[in-house]
N, C-alpha and C. Protein backbone atom coordinates (compact mmCIF):
# COMPACT_ATOMS: atom_id res chain seq x y z
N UNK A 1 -102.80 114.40 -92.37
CA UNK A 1 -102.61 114.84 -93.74
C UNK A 1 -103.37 113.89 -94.67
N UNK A 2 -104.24 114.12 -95.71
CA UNK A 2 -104.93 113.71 -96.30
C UNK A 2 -104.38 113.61 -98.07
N UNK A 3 -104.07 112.34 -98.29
CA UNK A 3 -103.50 112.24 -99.63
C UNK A 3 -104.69 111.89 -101.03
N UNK A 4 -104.34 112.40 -101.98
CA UNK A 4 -105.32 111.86 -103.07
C UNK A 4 -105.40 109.92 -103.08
N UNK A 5 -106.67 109.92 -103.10
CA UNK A 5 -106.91 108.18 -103.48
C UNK A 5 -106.21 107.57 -104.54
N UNK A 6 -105.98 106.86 -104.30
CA UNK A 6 -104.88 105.85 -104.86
C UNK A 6 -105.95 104.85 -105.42
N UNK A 7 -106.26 104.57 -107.42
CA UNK A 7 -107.32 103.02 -107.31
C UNK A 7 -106.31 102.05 -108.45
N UNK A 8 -106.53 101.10 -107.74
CA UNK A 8 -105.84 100.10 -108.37
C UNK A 8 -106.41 98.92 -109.51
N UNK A 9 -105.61 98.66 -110.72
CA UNK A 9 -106.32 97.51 -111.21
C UNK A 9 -104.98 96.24 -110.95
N UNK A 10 -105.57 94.90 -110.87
CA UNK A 10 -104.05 93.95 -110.73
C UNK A 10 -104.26 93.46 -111.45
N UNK A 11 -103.25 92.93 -112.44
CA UNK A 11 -103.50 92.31 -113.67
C UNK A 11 -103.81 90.61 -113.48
N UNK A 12 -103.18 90.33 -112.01
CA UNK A 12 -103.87 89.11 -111.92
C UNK A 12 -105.40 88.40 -111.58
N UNK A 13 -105.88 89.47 -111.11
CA UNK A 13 -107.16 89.58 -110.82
C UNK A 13 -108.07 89.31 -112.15
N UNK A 14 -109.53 88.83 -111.41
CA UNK A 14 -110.21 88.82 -112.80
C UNK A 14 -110.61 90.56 -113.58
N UNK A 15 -111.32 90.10 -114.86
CA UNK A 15 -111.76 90.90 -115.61
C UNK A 15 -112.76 91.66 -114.92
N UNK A 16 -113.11 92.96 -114.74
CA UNK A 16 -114.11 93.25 -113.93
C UNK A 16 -115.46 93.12 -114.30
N UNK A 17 -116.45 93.11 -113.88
CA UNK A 17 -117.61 92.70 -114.72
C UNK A 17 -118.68 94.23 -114.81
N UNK A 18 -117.87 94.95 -114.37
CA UNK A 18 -118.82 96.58 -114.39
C UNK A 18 -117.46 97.68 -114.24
N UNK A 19 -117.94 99.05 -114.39
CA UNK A 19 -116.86 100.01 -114.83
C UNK A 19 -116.63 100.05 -113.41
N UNK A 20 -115.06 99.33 -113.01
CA UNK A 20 -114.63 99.93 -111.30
C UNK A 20 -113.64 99.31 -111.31
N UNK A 21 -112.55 99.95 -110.14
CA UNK A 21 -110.97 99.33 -110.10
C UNK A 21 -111.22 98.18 -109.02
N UNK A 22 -110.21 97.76 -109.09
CA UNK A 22 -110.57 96.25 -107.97
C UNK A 22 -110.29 97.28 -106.61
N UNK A 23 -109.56 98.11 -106.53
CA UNK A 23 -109.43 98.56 -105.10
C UNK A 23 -108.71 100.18 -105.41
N UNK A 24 -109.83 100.67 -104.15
CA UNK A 24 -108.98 102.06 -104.22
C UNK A 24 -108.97 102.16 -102.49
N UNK A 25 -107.50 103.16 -102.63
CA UNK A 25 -106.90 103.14 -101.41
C UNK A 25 -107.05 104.88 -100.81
N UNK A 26 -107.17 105.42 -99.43
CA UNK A 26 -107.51 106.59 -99.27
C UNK A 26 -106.70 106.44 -97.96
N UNK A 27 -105.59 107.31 -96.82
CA UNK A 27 -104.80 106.66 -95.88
C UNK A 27 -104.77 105.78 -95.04
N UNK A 28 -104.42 104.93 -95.90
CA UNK A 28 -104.09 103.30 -95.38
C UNK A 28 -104.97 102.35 -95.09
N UNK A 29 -106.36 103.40 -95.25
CA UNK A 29 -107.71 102.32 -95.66
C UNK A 29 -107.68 101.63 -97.36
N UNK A 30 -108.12 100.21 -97.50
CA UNK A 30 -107.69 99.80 -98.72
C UNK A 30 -109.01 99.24 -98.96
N UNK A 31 -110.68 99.52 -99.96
CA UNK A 31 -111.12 99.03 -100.03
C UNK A 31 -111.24 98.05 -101.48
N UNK A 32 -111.75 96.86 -101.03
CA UNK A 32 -111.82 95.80 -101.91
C UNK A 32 -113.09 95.97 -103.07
N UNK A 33 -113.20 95.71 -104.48
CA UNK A 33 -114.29 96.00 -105.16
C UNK A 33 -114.59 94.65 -105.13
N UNK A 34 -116.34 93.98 -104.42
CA UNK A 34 -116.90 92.98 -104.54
C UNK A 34 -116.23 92.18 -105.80
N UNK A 35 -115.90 90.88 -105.38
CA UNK A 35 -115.52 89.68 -106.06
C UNK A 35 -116.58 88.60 -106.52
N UNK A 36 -116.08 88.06 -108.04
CA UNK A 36 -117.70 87.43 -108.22
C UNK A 36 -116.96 86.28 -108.42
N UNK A 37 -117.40 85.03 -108.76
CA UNK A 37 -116.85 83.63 -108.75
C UNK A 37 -116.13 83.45 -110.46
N UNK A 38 -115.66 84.70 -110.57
CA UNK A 38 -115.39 84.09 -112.31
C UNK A 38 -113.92 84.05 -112.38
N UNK A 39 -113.51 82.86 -113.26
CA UNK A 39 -112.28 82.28 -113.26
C UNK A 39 -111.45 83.91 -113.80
N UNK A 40 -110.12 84.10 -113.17
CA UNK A 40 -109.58 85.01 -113.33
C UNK A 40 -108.47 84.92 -114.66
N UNK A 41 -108.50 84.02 -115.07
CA UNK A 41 -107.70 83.27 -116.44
C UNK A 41 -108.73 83.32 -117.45
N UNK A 42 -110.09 82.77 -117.30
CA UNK A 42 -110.89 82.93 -118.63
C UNK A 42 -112.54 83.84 -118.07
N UNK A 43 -112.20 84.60 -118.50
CA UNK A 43 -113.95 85.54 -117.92
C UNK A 43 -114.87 84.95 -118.72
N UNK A 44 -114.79 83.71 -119.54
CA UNK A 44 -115.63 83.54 -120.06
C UNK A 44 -116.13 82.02 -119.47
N UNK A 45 -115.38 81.62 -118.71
CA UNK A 45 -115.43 80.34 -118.23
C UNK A 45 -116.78 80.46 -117.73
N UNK A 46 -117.67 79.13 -117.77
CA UNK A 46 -119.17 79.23 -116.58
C UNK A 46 -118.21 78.81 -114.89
N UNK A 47 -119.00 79.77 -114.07
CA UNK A 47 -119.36 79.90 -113.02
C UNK A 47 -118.87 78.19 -112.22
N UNK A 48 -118.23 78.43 -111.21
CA UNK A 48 -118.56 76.93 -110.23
C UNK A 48 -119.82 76.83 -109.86
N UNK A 49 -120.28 75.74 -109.69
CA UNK A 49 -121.20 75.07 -109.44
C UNK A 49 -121.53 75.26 -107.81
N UNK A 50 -122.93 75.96 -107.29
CA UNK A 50 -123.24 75.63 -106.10
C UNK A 50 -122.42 76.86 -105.76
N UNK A 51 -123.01 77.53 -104.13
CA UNK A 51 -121.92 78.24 -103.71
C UNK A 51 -121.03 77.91 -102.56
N UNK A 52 -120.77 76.82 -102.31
CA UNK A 52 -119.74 76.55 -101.32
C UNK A 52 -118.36 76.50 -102.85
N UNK A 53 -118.48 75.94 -104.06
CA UNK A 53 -117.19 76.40 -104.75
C UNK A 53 -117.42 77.78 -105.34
N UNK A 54 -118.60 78.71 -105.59
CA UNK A 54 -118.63 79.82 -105.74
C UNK A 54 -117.68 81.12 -104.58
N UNK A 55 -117.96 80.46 -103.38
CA UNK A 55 -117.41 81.22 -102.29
C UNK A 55 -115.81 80.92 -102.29
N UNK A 56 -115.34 79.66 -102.58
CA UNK A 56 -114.00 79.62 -102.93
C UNK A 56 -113.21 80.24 -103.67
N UNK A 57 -114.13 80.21 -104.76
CA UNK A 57 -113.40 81.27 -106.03
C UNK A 57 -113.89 82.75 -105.65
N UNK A 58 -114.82 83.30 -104.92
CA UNK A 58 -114.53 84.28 -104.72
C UNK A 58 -113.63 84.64 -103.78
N UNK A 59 -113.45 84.09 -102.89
CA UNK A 59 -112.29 84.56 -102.00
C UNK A 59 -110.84 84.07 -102.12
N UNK A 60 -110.38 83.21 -103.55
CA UNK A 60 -109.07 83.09 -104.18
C UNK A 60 -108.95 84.59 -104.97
N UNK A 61 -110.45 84.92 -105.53
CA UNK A 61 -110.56 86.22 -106.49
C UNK A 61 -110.28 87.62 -105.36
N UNK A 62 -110.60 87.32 -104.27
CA UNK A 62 -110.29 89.17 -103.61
C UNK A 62 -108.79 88.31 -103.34
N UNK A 63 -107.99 87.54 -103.10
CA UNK A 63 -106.70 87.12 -102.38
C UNK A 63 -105.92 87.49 -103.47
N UNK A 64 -105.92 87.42 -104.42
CA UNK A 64 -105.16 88.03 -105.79
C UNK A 64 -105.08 89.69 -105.75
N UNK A 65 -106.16 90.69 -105.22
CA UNK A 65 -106.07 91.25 -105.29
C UNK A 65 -105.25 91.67 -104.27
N UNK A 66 -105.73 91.25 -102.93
CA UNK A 66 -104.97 91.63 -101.65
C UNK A 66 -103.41 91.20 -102.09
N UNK A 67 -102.67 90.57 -102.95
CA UNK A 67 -102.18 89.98 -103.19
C UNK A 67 -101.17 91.01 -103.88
N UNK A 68 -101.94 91.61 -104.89
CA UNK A 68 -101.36 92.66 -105.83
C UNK A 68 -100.97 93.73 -105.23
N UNK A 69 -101.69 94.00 -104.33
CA UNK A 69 -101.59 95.40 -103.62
C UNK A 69 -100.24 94.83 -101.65
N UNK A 70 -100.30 94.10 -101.75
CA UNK A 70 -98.79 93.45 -100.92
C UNK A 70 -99.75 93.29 -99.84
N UNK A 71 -100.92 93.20 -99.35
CA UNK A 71 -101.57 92.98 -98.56
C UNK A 71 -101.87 91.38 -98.39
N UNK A 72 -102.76 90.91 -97.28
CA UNK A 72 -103.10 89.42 -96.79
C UNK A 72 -104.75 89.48 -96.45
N UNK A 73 -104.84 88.50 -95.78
CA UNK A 73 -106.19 88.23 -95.42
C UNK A 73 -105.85 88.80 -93.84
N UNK A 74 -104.97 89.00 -93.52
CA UNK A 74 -104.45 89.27 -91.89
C UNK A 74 -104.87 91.23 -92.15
N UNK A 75 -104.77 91.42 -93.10
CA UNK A 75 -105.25 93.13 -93.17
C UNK A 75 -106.45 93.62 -93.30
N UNK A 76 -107.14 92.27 -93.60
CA UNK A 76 -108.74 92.55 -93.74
C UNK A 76 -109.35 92.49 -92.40
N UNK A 77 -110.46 93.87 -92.30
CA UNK A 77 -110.79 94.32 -90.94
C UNK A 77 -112.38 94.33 -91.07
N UNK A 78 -112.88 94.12 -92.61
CA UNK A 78 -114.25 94.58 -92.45
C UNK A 78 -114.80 93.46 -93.94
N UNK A 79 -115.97 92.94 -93.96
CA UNK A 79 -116.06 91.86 -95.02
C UNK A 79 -117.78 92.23 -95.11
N UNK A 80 -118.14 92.46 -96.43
CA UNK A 80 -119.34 92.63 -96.76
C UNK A 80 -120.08 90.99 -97.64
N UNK A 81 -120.89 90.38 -97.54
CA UNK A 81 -121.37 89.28 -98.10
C UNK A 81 -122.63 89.31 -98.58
N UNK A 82 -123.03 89.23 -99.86
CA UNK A 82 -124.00 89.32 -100.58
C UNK A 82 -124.77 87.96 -101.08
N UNK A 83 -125.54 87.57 -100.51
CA UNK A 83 -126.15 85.95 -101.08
C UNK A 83 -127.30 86.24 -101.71
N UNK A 84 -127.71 85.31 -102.93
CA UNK A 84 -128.70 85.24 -103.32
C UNK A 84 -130.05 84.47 -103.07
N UNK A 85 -129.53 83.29 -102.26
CA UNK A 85 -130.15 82.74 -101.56
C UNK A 85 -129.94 82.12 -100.54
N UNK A 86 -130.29 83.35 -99.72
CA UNK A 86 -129.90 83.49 -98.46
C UNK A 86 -129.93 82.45 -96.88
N UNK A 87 -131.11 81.66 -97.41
CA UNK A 87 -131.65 80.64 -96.09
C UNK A 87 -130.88 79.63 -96.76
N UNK A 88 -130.95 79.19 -98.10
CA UNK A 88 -129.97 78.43 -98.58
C UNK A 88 -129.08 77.93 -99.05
N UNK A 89 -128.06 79.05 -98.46
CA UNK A 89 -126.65 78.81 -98.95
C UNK A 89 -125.96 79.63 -97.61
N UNK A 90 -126.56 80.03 -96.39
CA UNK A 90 -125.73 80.79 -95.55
C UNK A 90 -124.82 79.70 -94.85
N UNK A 91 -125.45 78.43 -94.53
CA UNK A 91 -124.33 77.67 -93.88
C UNK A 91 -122.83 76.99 -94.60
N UNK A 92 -123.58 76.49 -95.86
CA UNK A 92 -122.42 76.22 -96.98
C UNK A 92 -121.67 77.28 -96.95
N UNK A 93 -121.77 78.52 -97.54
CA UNK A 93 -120.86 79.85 -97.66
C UNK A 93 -119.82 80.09 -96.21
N UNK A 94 -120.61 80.36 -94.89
CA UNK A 94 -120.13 80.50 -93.72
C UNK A 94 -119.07 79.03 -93.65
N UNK A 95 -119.07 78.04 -94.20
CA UNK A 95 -118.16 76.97 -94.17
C UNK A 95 -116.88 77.05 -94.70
N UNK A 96 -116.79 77.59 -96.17
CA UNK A 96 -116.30 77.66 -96.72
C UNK A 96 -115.34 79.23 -96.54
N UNK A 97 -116.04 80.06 -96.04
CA UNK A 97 -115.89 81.75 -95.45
C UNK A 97 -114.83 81.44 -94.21
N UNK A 98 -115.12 80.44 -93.33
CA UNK A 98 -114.40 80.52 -91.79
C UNK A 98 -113.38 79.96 -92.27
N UNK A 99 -112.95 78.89 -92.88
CA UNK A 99 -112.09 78.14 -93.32
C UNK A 99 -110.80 79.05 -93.92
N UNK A 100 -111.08 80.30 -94.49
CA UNK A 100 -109.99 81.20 -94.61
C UNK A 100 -109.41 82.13 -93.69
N UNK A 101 -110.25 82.42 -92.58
CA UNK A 101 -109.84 82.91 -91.74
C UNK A 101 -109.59 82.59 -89.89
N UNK A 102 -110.19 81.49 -89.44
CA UNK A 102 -109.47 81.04 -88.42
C UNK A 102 -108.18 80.33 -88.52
N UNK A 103 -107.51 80.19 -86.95
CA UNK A 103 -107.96 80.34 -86.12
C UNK A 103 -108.08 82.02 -85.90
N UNK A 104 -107.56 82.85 -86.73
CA UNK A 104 -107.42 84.30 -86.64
C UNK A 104 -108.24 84.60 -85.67
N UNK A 105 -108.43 85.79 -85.11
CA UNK A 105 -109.75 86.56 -85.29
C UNK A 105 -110.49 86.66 -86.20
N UNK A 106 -111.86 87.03 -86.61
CA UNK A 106 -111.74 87.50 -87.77
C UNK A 106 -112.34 88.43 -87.98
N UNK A 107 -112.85 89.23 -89.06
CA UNK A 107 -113.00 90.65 -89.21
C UNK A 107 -114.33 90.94 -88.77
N UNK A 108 -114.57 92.11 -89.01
CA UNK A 108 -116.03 92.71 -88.98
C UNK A 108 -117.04 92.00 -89.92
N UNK A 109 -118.32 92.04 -89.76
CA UNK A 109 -118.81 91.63 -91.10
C UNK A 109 -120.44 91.39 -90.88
N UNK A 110 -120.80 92.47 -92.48
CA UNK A 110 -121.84 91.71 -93.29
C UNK A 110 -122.42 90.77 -93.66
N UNK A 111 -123.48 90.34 -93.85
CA UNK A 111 -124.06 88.89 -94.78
C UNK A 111 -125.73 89.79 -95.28
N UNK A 112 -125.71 89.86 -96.23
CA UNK A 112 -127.26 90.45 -97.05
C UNK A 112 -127.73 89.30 -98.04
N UNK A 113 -128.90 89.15 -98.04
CA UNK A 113 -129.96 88.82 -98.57
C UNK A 113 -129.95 89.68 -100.10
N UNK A 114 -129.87 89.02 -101.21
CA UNK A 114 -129.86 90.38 -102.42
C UNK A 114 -130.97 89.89 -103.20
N UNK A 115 -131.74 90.43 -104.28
CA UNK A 115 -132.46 89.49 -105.24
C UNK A 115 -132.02 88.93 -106.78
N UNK A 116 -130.31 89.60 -106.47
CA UNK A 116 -129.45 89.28 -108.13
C UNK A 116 -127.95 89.88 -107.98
N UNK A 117 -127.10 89.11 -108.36
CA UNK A 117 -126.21 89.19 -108.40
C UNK A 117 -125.92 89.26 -110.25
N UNK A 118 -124.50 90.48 -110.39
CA UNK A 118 -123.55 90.35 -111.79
C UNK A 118 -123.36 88.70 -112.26
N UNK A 119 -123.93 88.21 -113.20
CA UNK A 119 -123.32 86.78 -114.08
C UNK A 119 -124.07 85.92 -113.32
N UNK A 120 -124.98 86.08 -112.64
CA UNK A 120 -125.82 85.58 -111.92
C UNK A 120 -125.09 84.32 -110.91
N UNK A 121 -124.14 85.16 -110.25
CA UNK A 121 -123.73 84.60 -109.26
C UNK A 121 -124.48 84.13 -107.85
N UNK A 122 -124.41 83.29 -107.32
CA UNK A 122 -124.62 83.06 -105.70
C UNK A 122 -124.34 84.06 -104.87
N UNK A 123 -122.88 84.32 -105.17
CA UNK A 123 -121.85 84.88 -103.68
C UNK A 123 -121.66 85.89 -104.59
N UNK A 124 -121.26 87.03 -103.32
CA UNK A 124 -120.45 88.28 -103.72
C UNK A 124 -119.59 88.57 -102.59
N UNK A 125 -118.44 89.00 -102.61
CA UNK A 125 -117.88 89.64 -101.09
C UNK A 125 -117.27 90.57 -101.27
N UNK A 126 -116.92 91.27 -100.31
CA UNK A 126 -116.16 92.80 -101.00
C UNK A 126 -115.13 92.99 -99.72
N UNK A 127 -114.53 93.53 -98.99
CA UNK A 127 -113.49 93.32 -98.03
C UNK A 127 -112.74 94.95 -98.02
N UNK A 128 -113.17 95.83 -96.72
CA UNK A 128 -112.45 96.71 -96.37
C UNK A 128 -110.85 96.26 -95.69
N UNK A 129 -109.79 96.69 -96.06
CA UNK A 129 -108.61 96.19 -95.35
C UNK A 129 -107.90 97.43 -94.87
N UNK A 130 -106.79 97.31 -93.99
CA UNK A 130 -105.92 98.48 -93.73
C UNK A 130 -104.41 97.98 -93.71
N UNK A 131 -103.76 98.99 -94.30
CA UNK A 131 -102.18 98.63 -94.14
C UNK A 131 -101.25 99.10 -92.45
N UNK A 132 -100.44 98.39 -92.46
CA UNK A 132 -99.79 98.04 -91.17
C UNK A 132 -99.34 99.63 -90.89
């Protein structure tokens, strides 16, 4: 049985930086709308520095959401990663990336090469999840 999509905004989450809900849900698939490094308290704040703290704040920024919606990092099955500079920042990011999810398993996943990121971020990540 196939239910209408469900999209969510969480008020703890940041401000979005383009017209889209942080997550819309379709049966019991829950996808994540790419997370950018901006403080979720002030959208106006500058950016962390470097992306090993860019990748932090983005993945405190999708955990708020997973957060809102009663989900974990244990529901995430699929992880998309967007770098801007790609040869030089894949090991920093991947440092900072594993560190949230072992010893788990961990999910499926992306890593792309982009030529620009929203607010001219480093990192982007976006995170397919499913409910139990």
């Amino acid at each position: 049985m196939t239910h209408q999509p469900k999209f969510s905004m969480i008020d703890a989450a940041p401000t979005p930086v383009g017209p889209f809900s942080h997550a819309a849900e379709a049966d019991g698939w829950v996808f994540l709308t790419g997370q950018m490094p901006t403080d979720p308290d002030d959208d106006s704040a500058p950016l962390p520095e470097g992306v090993a703290a860019q990748t932090r704040r983005v993945m405190q920024n999708l955990i708020l959401v997973l957060t809102g919606l009663g989900l974990t990092l244990d529901n995430v099955v699929s992880v998309r990663i967007f770098l801007t500079e790609f040869k030089r920042d894949y090991d920093a990011m991947n440092a900072v990336y594993r560190s949230y999810f072992l010893p788990k398993p961990l999910p499926a996943r992306t890593c792309i090469g982009v030529t620009g990121l929203a607010r001219d971020a480093l990192v982007e990540i976006d995170f397919v999840a499913k409910r139990p």
